[in-house]
C-alpha atoms as a PDB file:
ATOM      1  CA  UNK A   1      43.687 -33.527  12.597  1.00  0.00           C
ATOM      2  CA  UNK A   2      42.263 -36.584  10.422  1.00  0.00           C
ATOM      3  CA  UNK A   3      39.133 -36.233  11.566  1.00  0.00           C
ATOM      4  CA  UNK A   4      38.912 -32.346  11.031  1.00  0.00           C
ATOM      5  CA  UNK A   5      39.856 -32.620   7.615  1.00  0.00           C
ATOM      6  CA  UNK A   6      36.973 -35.617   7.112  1.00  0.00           C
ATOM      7  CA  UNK A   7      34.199 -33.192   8.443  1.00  0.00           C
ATOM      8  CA  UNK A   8      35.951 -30.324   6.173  1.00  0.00           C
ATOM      9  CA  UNK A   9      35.547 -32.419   3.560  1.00  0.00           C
ATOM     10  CA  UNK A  10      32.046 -33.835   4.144  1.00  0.00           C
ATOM     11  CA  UNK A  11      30.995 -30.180   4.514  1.00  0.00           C
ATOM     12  CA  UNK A  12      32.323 -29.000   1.523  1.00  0.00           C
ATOM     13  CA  UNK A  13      31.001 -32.659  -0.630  1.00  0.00           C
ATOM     14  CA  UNK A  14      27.270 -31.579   1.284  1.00  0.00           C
ATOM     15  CA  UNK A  15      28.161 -27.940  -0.327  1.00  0.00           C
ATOM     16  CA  UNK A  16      29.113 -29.150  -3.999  1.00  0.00           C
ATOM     17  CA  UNK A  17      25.814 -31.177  -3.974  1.00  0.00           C
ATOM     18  CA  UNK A  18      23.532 -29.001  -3.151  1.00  0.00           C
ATOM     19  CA  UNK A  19      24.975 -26.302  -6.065  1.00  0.00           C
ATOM     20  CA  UNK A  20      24.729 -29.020  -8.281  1.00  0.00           C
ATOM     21  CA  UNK A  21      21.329 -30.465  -7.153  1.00  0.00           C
ATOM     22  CA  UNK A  22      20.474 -26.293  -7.788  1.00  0.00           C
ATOM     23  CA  UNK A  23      21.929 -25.857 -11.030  1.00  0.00           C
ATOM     24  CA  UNK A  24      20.534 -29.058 -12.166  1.00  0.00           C
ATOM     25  CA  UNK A  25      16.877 -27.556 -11.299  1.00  0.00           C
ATOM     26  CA  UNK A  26      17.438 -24.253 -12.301  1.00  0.00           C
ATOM     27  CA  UNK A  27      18.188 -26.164 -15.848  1.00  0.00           C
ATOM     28  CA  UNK A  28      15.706 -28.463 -15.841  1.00  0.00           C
ATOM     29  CA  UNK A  29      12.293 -26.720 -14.365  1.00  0.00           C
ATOM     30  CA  UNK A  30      12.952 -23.680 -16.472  1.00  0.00           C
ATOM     31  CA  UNK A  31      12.215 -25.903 -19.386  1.00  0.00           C
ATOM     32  CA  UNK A  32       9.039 -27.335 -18.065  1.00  0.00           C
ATOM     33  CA  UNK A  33       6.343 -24.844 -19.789  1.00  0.00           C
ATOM     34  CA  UNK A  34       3.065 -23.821 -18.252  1.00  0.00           C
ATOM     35  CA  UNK A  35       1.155 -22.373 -21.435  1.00  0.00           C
ATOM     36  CA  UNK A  36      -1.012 -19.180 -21.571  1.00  0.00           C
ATOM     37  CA  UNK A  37      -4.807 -19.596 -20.730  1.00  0.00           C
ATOM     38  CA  UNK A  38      -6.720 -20.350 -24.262  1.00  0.00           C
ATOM     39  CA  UNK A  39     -10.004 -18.465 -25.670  1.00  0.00           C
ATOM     40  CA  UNK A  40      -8.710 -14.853 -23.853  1.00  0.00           C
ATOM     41  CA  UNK A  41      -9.604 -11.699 -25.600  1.00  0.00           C
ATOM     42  CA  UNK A  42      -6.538  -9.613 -26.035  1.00  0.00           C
ATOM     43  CA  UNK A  43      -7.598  -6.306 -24.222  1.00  0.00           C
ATOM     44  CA  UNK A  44      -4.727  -4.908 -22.215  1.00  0.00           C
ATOM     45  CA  UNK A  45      -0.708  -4.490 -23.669  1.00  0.00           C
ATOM     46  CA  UNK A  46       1.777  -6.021 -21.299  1.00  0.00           C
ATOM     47  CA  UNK A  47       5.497  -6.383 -21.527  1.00  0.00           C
ATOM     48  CA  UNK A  48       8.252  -8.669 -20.025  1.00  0.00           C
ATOM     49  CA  UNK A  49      11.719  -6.474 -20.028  1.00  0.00           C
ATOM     50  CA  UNK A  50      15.208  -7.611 -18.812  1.00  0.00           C
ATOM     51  CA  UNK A  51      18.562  -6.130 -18.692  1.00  0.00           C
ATOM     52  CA  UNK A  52      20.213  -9.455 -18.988  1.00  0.00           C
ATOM     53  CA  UNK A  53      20.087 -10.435 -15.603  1.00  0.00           C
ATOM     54  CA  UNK A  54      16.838  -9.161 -14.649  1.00  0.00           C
ATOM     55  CA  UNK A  55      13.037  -9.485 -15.334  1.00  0.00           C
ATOM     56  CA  UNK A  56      10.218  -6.590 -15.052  1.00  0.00           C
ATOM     57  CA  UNK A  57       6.648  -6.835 -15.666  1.00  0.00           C
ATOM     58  CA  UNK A  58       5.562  -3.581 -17.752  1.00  0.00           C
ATOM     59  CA  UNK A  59       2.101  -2.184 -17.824  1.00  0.00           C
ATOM     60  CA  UNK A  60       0.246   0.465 -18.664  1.00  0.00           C
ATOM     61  CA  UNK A  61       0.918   3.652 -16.101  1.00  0.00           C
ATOM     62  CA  UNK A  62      -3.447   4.601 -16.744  1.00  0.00           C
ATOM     63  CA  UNK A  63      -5.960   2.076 -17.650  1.00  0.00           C
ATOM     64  CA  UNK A  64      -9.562   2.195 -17.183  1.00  0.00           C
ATOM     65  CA  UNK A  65      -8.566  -0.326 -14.133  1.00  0.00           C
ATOM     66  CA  UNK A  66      -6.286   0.989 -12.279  1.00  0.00           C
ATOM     67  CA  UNK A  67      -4.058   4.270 -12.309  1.00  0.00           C
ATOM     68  CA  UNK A  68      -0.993   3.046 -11.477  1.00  0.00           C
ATOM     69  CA  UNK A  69       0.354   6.914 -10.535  1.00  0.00           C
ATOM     70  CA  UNK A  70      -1.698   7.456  -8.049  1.00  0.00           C
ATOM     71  CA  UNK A  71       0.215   4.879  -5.862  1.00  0.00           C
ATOM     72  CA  UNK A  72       3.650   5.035  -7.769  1.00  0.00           C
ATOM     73  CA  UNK A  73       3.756   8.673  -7.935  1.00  0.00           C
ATOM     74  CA  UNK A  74       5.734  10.371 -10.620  1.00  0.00           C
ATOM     75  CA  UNK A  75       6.940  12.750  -7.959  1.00  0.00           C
ATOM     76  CA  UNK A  76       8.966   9.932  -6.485  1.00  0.00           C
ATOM     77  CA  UNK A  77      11.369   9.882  -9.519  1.00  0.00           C
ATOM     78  CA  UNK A  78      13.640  12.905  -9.892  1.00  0.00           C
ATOM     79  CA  UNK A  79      12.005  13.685 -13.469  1.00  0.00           C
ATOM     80  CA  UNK A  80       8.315  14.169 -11.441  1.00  0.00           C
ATOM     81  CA  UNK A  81       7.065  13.973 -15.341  1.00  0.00           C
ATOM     82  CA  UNK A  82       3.575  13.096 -15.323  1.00  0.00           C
ATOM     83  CA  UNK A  83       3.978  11.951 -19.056  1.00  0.00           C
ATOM     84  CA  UNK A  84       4.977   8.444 -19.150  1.00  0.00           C
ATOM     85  CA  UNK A  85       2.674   5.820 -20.662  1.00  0.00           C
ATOM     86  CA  UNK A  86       4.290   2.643 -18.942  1.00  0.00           C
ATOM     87  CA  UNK A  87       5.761   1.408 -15.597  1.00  0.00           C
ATOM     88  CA  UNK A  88       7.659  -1.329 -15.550  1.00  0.00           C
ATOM     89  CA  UNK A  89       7.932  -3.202 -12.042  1.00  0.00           C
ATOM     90  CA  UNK A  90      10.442  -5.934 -10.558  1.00  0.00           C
ATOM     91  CA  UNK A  91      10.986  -7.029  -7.304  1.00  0.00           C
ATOM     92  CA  UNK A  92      14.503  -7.966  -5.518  1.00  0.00           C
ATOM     93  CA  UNK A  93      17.044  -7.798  -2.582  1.00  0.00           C
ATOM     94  CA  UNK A  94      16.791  -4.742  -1.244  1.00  0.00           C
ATOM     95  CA  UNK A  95      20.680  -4.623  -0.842  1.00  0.00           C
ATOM     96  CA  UNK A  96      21.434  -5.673  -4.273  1.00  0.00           C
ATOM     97  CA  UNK A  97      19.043  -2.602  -5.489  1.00  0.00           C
ATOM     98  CA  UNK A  98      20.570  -0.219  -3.426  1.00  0.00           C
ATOM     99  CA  UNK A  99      23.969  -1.034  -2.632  1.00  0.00           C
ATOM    100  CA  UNK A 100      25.589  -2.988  -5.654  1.00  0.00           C
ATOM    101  CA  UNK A 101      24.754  -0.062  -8.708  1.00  0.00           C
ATOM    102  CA  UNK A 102      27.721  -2.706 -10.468  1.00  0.00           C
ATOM    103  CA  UNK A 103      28.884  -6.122 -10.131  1.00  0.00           C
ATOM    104  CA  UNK A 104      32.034  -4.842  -9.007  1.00  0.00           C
ATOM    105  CA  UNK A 105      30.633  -3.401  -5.774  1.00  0.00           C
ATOM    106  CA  UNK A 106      28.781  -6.577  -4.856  1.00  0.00           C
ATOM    107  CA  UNK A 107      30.006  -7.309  -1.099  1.00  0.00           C
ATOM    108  CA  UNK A 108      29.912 -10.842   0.336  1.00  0.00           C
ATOM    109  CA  UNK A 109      27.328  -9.556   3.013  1.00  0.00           C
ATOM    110  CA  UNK A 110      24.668  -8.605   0.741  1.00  0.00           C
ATOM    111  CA  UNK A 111      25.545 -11.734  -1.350  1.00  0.00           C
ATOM    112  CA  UNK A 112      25.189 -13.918   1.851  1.00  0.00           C
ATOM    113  CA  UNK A 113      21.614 -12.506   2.977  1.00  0.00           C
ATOM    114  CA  UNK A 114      19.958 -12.001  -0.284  1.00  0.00           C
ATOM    115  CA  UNK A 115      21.086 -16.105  -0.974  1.00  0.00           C
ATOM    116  CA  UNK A 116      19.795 -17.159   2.533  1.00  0.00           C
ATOM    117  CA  UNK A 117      16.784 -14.848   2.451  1.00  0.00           C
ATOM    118  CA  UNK A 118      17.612 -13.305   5.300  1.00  0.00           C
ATOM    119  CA  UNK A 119      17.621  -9.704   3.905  1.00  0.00           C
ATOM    120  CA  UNK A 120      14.351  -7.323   3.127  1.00  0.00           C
ATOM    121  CA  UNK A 121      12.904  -6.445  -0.510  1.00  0.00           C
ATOM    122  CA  UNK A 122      12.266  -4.095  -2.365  1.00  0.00           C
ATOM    123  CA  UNK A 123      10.108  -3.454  -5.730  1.00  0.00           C
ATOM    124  CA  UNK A 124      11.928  -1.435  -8.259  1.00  0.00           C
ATOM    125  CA  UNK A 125       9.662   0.733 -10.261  1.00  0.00           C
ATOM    126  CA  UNK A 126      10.703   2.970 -13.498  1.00  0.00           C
ATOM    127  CA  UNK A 127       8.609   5.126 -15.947  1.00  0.00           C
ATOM    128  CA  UNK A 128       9.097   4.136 -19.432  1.00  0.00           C
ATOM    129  CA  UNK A 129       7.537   6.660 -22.606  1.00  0.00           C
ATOM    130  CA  UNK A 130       7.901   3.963 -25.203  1.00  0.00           C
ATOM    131  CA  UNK A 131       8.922   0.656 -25.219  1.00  0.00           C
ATOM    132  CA  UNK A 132      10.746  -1.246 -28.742  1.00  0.00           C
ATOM    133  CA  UNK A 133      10.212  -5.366 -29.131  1.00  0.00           C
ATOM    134  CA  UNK A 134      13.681  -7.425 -29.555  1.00  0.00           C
ATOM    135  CA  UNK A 135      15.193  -9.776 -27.607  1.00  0.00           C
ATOM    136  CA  UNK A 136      15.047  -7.994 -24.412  1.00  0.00           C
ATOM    137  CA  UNK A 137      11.486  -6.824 -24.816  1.00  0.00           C
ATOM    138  CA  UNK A 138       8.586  -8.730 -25.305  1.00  0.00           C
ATOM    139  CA  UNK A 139       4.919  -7.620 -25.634  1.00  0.00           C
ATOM    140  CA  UNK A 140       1.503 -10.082 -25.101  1.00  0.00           C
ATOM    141  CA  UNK A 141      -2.365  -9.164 -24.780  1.00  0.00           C
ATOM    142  CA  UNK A 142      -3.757 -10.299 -22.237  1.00  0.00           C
ATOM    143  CA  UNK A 143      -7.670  -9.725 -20.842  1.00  0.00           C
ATOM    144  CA  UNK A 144      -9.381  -7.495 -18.160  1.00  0.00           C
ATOM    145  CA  UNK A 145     -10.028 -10.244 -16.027  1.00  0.00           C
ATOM    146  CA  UNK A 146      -6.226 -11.486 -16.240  1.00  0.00           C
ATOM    147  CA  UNK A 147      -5.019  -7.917 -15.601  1.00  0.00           C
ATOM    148  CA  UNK A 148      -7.054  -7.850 -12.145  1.00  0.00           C
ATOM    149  CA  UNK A 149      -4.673 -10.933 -11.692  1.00  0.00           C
ATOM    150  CA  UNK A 150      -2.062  -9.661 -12.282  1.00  0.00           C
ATOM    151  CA  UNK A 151      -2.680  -6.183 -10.677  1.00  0.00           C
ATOM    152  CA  UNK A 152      -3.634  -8.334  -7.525  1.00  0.00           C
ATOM    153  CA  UNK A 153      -0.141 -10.084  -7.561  1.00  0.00           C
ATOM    154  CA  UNK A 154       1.641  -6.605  -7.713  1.00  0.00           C
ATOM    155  CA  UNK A 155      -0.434  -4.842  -5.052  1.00  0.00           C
ATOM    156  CA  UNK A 156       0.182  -7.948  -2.989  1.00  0.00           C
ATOM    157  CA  UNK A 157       4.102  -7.449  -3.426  1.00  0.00           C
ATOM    158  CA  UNK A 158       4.190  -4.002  -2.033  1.00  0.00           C
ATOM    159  CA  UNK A 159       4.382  -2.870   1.651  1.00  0.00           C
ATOM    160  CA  UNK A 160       1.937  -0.340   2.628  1.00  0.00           C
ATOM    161  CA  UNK A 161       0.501   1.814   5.556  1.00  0.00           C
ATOM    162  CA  UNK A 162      -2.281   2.064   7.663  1.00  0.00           C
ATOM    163  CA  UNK A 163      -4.152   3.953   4.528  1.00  0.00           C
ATOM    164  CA  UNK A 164      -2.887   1.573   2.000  1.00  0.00           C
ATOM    165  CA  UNK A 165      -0.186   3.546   0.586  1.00  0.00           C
ATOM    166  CA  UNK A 166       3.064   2.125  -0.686  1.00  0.00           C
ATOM    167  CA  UNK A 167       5.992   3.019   1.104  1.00  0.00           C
ATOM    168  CA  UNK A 168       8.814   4.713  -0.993  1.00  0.00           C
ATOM    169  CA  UNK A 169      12.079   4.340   0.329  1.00  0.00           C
ATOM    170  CA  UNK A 170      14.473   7.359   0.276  1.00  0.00           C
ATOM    171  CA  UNK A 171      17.553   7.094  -1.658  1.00  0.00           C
ATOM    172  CA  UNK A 172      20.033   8.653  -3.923  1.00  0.00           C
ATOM    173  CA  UNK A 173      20.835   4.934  -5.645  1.00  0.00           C
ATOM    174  CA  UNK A 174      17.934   6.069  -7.873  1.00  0.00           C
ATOM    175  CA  UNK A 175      19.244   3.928 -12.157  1.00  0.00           C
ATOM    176  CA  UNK A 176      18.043   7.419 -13.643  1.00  0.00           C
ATOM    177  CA  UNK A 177      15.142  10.200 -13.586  1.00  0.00           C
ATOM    178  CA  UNK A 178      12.177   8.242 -13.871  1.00  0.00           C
ATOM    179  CA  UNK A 179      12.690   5.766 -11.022  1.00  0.00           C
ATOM    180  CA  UNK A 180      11.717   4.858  -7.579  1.00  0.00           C
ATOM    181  CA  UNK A 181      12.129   2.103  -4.682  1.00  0.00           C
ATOM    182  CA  UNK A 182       9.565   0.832  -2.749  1.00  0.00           C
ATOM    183  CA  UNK A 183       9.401  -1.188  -0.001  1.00  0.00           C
ATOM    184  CA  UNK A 184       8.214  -4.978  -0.619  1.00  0.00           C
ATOM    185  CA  UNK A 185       7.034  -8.347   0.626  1.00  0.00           C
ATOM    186  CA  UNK A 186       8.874 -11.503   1.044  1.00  0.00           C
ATOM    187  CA  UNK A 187      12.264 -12.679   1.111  1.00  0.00           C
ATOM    188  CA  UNK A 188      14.593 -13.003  -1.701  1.00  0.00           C
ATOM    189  CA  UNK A 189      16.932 -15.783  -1.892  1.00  0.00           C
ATOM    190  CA  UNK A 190      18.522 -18.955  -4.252  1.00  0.00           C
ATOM    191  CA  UNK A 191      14.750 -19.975  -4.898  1.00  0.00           C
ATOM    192  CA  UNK A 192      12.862 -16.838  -4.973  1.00  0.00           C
ATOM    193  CA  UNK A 193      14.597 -14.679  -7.057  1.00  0.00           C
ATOM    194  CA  UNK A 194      13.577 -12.009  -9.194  1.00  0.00           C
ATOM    195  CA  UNK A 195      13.346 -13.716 -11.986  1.00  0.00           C
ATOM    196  CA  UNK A 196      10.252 -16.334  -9.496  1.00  0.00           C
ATOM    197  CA  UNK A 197       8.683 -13.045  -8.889  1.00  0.00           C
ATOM    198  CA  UNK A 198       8.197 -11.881 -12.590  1.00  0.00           C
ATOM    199  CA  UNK A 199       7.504 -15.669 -13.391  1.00  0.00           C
ATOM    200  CA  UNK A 200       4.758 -15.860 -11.071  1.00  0.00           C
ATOM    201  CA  UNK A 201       3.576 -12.628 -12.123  1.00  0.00           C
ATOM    202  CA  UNK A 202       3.322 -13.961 -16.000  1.00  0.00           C
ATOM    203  CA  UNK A 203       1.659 -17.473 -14.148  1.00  0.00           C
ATOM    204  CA  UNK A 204      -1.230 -15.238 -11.804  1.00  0.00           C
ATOM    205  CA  UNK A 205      -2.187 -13.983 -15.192  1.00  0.00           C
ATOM    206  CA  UNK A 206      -2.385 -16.557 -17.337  1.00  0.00           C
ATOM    207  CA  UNK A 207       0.156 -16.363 -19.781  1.00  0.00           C
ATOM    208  CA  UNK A 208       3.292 -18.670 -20.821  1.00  0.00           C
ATOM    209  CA  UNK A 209       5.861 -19.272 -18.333  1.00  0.00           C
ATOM    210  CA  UNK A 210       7.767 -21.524 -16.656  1.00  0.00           C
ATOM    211  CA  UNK A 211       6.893 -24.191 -13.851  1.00  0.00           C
ATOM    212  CA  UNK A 212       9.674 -22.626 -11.732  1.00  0.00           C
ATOM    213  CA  UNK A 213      13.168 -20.328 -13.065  1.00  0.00           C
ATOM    214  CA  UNK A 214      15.383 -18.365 -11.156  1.00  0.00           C
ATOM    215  CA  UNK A 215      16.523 -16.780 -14.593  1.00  0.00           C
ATOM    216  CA  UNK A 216      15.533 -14.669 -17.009  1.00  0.00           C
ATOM    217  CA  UNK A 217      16.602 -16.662 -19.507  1.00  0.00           C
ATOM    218  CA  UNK A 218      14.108 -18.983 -18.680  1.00  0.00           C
ATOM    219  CA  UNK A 219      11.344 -16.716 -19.086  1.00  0.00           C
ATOM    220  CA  UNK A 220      12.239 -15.107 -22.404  1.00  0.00           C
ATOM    221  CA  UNK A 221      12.682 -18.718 -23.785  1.00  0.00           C
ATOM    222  CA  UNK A 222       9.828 -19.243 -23.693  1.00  0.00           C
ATOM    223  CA  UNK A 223       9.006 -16.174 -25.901  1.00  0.00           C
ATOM    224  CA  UNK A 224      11.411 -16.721 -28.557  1.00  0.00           C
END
């Protein structure tokens, strides 16, 4: 019985370590700032959006570089309306995007798989007219050639067909009318979070972000 209890407790000691060896790191590399490439002309409007928890990457929906509808189609979303001028994109845990619409509903399974990375992914994309600066919205210029960067790093995120297509995934967990879910790359978990993926977007093109956050907080501090 002693020696049960020792290993019980070794296990959970190894368990409290590693949370605070994470938390610790989640602190202290969010803090460490890689700065935005110098001498760039400021040529295409991008924005970094959260809802609190969660970072997207917003761009234009048309540009002279890519057309953003044509592989995000507006007739995915249940407004079909051809109108909107931005798209924001994030990537996540596919079973937090579909299955936990509130905290509340969060079930230890999807919790479990989307810390371990053992679950899929999925990129979230939603159709914005107009977007306001504030605290939960921040806008940057960034060039042509840092665009193709950063349109590389997106394209790269989604999964696609044999033509090249992204996958939708069919769904009634749509947030509202001008959103869709696609099916992604990579595994989410306690070090590649969505919060990585957005940060890594900002880092592929260039601009200010962190060395390594799994928070939004992290990001938008540096933006302050």
């Amino acid at each position: 019985m002693k020696k049960a209890l020792k290993i019980a407790l070794k296990i959970f000691l190894v368990f409290l370590g590693f949370i605070l060896i994470y938390l610790i790191a989640v602190f202290s590399l969010s803090k460490i700032t890689v700065q935005q490439e110098p001498n760039t002309k400021p040529e295409v409007e991008i924005y970094i959006l959260t809802n609190g928890v969660h970072t997207d990457i917003v761009m234009p929906t048309k540009s002279d570089q890519i057309d953003w509808s044509q592989k995000v189609q507006f007739a995915n979303t249940k407004a079909a309306d051809s109108t909107y001028k931005y798209l924001a994109m994030g990537w996540g845990d596919k079973g937090f995007y579909l299955e936990t619409p509130e905290w509340s509903d969060l079930k230890a399974s999807v919790a479990f798989k989307a810390a371990s990375g053992l679950s899929n992914t999925a990129i979230h994309a939603t159709y914005y007219r107009a977007l306001k600066e504030g605290d939960d919205c921040k806008k940057m210029m960034i060039s042509k050639e840092q665009y193709d960067r950063l349109i590389q790093y997106i394209n790269n995120s989604f999964q696609k067909d044999a033509s090249g297509n992204f996958l939708p995934i069919k769904t009634d967990a749509n947030y509202g009318k001008t959103d869709a879910f696609y099916e992604a790359n990579g595994s989410y978990s306690l070090f590649h979070t969505c919060n990585t993926w957005a940060n890594s977007a900002l880092k592929a093109s260039g601009q200010k972000c962190c060395f390594w956050t799994a928070t939004d907080s992290g990001i938008f501090s540096k933006y302050k």
